[in-house]
N, C-alpha and C. Protein backbone atom coordinates (compact mmCIF):
# COMPACT_ATOMS: atom_id res chain seq x y z
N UNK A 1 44.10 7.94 29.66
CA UNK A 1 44.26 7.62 28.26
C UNK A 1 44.48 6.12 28.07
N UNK A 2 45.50 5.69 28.90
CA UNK A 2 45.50 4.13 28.99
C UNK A 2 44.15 3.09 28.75
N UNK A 3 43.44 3.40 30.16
CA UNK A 3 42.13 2.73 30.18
C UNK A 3 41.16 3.42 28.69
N UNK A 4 41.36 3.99 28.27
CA UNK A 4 40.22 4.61 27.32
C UNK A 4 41.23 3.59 25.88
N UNK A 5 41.57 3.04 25.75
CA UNK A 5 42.51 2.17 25.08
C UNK A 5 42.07 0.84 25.39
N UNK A 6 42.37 0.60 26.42
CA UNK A 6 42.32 -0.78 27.16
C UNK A 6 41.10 -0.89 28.01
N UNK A 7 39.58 -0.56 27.78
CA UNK A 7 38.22 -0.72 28.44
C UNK A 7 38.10 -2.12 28.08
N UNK A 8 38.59 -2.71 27.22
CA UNK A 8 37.50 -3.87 27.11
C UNK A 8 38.21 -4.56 27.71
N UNK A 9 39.69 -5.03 28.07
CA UNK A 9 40.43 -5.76 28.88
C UNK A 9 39.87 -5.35 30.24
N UNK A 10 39.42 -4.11 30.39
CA UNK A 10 39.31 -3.85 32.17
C UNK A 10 38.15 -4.13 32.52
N UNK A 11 37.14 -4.19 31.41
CA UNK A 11 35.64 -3.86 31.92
C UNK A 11 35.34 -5.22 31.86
N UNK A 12 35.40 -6.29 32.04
CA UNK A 12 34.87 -7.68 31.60
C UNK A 12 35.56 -7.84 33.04
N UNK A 13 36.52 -7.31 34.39
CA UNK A 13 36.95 -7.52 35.39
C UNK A 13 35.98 -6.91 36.37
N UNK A 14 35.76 -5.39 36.27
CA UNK A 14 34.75 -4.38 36.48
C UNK A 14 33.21 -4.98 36.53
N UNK A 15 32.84 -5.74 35.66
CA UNK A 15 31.65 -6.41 35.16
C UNK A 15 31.10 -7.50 36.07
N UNK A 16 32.68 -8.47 36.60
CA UNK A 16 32.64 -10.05 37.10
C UNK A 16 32.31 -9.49 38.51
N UNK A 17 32.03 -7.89 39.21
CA UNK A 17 31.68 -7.75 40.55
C UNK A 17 30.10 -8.54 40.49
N UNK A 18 30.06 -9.29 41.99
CA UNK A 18 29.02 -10.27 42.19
C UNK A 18 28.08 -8.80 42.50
N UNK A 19 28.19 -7.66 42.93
CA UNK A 19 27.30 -6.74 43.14
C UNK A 19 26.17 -6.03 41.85
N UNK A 20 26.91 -6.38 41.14
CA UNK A 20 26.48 -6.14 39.59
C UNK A 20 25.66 -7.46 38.32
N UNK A 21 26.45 -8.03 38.79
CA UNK A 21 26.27 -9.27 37.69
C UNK A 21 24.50 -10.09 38.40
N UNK A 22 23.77 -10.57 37.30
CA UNK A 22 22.92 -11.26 37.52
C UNK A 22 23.11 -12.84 37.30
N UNK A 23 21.90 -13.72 37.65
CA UNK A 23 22.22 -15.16 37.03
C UNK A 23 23.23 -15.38 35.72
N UNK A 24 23.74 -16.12 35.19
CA UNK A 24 24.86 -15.95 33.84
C UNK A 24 23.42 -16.50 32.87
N UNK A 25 23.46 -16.41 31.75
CA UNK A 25 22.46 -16.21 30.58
C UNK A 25 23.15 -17.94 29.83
N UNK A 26 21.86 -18.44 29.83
CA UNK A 26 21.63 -19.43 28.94
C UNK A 26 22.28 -19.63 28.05
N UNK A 27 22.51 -20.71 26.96
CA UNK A 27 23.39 -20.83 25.84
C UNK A 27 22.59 -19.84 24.81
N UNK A 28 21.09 -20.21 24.96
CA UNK A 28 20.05 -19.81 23.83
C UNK A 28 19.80 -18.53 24.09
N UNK A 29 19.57 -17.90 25.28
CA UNK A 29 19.46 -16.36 25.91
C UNK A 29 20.63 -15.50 25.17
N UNK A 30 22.37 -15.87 25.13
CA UNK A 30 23.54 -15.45 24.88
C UNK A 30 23.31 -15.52 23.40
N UNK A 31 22.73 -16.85 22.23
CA UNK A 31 22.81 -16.24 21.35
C UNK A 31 22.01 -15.74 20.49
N UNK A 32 20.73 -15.34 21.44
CA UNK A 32 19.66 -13.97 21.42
C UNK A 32 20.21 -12.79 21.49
N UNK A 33 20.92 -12.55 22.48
CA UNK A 33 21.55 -11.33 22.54
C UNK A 33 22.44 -10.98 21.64
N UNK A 34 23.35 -11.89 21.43
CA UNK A 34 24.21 -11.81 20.34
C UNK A 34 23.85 -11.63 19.01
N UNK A 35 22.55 -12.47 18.41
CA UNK A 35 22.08 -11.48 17.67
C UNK A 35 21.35 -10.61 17.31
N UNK A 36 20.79 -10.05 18.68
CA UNK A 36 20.11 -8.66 18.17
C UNK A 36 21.28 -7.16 18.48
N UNK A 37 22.39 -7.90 19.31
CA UNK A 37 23.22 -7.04 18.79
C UNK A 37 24.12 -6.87 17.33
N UNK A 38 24.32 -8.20 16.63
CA UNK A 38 24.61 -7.80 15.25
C UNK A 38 23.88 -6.83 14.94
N UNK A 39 22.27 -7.07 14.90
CA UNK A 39 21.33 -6.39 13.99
C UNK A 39 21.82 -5.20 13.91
N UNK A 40 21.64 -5.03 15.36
CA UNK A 40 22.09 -3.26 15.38
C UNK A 40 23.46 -2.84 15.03
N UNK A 41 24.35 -3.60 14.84
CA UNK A 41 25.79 -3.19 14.20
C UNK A 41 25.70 -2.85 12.86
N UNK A 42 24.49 -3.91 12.20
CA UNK A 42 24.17 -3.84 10.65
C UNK A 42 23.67 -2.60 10.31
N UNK A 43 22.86 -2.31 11.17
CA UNK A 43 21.68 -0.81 11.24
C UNK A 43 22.73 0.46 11.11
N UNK A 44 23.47 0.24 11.67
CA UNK A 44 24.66 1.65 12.19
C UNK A 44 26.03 1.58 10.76
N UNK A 45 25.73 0.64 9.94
CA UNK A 45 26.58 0.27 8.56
C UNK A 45 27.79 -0.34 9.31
N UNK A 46 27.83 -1.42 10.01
CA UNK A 46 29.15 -1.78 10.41
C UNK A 46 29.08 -3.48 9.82
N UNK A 47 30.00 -3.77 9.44
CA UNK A 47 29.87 -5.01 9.39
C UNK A 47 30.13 -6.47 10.65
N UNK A 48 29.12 -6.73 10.90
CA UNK A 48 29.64 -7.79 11.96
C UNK A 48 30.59 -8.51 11.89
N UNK A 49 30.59 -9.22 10.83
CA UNK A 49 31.20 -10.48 10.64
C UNK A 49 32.66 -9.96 10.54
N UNK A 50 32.92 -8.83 10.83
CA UNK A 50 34.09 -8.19 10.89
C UNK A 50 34.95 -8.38 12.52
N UNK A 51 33.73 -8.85 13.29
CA UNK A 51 33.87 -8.16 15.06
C UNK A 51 33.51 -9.59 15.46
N UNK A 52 34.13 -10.25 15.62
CA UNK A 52 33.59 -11.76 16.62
C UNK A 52 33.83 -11.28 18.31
N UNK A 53 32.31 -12.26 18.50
CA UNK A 53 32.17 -11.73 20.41
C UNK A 53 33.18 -12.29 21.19
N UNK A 54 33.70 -11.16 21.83
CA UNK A 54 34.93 -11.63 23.00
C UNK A 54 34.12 -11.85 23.90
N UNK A 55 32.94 -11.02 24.55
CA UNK A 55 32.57 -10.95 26.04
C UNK A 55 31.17 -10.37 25.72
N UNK A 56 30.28 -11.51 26.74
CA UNK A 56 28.94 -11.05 27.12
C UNK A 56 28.80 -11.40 28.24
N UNK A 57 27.87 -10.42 28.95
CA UNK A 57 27.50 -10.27 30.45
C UNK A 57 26.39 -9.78 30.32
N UNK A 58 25.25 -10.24 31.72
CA UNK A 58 23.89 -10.33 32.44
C UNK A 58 23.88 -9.11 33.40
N UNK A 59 23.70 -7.97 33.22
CA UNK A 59 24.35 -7.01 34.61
C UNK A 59 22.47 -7.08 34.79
N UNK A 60 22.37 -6.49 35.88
CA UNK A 60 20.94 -6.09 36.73
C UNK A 60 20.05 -5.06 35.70
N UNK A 61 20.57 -4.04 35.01
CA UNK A 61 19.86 -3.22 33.86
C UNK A 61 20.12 -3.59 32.55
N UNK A 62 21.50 -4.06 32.20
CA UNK A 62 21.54 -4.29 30.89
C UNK A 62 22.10 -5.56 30.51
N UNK A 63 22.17 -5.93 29.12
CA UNK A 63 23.50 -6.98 28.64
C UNK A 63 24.25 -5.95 27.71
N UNK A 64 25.93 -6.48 28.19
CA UNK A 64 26.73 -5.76 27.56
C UNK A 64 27.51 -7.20 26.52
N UNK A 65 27.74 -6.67 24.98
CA UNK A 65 28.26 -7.72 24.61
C UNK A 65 29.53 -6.60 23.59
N UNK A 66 30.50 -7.10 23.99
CA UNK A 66 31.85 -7.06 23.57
C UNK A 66 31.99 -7.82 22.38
N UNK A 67 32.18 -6.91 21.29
CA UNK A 67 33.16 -7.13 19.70
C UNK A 67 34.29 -6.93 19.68
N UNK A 68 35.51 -8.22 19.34
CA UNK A 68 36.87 -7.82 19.20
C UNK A 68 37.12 -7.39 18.06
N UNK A 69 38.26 -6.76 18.02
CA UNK A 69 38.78 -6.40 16.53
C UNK A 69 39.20 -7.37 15.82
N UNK A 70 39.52 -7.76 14.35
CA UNK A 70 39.68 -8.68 13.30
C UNK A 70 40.50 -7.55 12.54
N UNK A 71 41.58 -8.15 12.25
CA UNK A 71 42.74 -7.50 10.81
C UNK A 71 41.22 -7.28 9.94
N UNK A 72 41.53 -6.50 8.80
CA UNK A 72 42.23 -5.29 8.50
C UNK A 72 41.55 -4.22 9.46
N UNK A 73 41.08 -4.23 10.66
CA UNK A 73 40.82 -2.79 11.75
C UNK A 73 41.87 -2.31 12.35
N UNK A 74 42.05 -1.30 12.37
CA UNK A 74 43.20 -0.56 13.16
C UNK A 74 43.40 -1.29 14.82
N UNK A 75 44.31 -0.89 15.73
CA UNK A 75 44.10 -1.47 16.96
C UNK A 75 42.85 -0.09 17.96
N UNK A 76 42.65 -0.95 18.51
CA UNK A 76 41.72 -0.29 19.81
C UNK A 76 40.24 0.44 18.90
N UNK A 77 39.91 -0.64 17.79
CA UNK A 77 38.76 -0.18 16.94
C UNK A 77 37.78 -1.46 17.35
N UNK A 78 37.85 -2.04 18.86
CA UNK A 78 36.84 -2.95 19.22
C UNK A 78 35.33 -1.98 19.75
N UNK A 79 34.15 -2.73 19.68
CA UNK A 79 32.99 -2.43 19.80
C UNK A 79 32.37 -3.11 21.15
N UNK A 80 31.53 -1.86 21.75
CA UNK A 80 30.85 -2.52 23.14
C UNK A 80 29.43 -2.13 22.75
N UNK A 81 28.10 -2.85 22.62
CA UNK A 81 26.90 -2.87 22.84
C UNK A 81 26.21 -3.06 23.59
N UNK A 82 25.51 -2.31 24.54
CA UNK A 82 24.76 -1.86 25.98
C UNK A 82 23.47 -2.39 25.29
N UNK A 83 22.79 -3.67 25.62
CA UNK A 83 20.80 -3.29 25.63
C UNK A 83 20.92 -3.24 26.83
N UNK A 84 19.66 -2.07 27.31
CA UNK A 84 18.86 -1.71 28.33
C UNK A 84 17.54 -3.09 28.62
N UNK A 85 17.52 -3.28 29.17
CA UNK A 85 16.82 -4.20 29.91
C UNK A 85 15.50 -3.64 29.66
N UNK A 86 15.07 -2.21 30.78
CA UNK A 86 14.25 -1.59 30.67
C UNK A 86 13.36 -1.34 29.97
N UNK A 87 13.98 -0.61 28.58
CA UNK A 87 13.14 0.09 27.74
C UNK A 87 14.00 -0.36 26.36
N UNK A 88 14.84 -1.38 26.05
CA UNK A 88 15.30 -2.11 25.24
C UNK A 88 16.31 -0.83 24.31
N UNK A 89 16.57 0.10 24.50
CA UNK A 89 17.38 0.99 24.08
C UNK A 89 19.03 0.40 24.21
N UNK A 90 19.27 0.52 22.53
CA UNK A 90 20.94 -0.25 22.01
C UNK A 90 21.62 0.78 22.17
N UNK A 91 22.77 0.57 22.97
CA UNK A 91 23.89 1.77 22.58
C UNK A 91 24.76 1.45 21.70
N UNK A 92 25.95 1.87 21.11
CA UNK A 92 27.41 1.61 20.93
C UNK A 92 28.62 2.19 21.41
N UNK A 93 28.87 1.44 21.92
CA UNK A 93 30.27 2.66 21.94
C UNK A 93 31.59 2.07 21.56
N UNK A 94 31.93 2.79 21.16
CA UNK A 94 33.77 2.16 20.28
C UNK A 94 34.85 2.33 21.05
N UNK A 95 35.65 1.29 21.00
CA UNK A 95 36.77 1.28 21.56
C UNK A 95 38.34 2.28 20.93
N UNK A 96 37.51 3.11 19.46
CA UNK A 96 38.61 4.12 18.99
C UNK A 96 38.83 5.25 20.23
């Protein structure tokens, strides 16, 4: 229950394994990613400008980019966005 609370503090540690991680991403690459993950926050009715990026990472299949929470969100209402490398498929998953 802890970690399902606290993923985004753990997973940005989880992430920094050299077995996982690829080259680190460009200034201009990072804020490509960054915004085609807004897009998709917009798509799903969330407001971005609500969620400023704590954490982005280059893994071997995907980029994962980390949204912190901003007052007025409850706590542990931060956002993680998975693109697939592959086949460009966005996930979300919430930190509620």
């Amino acid at each position: 229950m802890l970690v399902r609370h606290y993923y985004w503090l753990i997973l940005p540690f989880i992430l920094s394994l050299g077995c996982l991680r690829e080259k680190p991403l460009t200034h201009d690459e990072t804020g490509h990613v960054i915004e085609i993950a807004k897009r998709f926050l917009v798509k799903e009715g969330i407001r971005a400008d609500d969620f400023p990026v704590a954490y982005v990472t280059n893994l071997k299949e995907s980029w994962i980019i980390i949204f912190s929470e901003r007052s007025p969100h409850p706590p542990g209402s931060d956002l993680t966005v998975k693109i697939s490398k592959d086949d460009g498929q966005i996930s979300l998953i919430r930190g509620d």
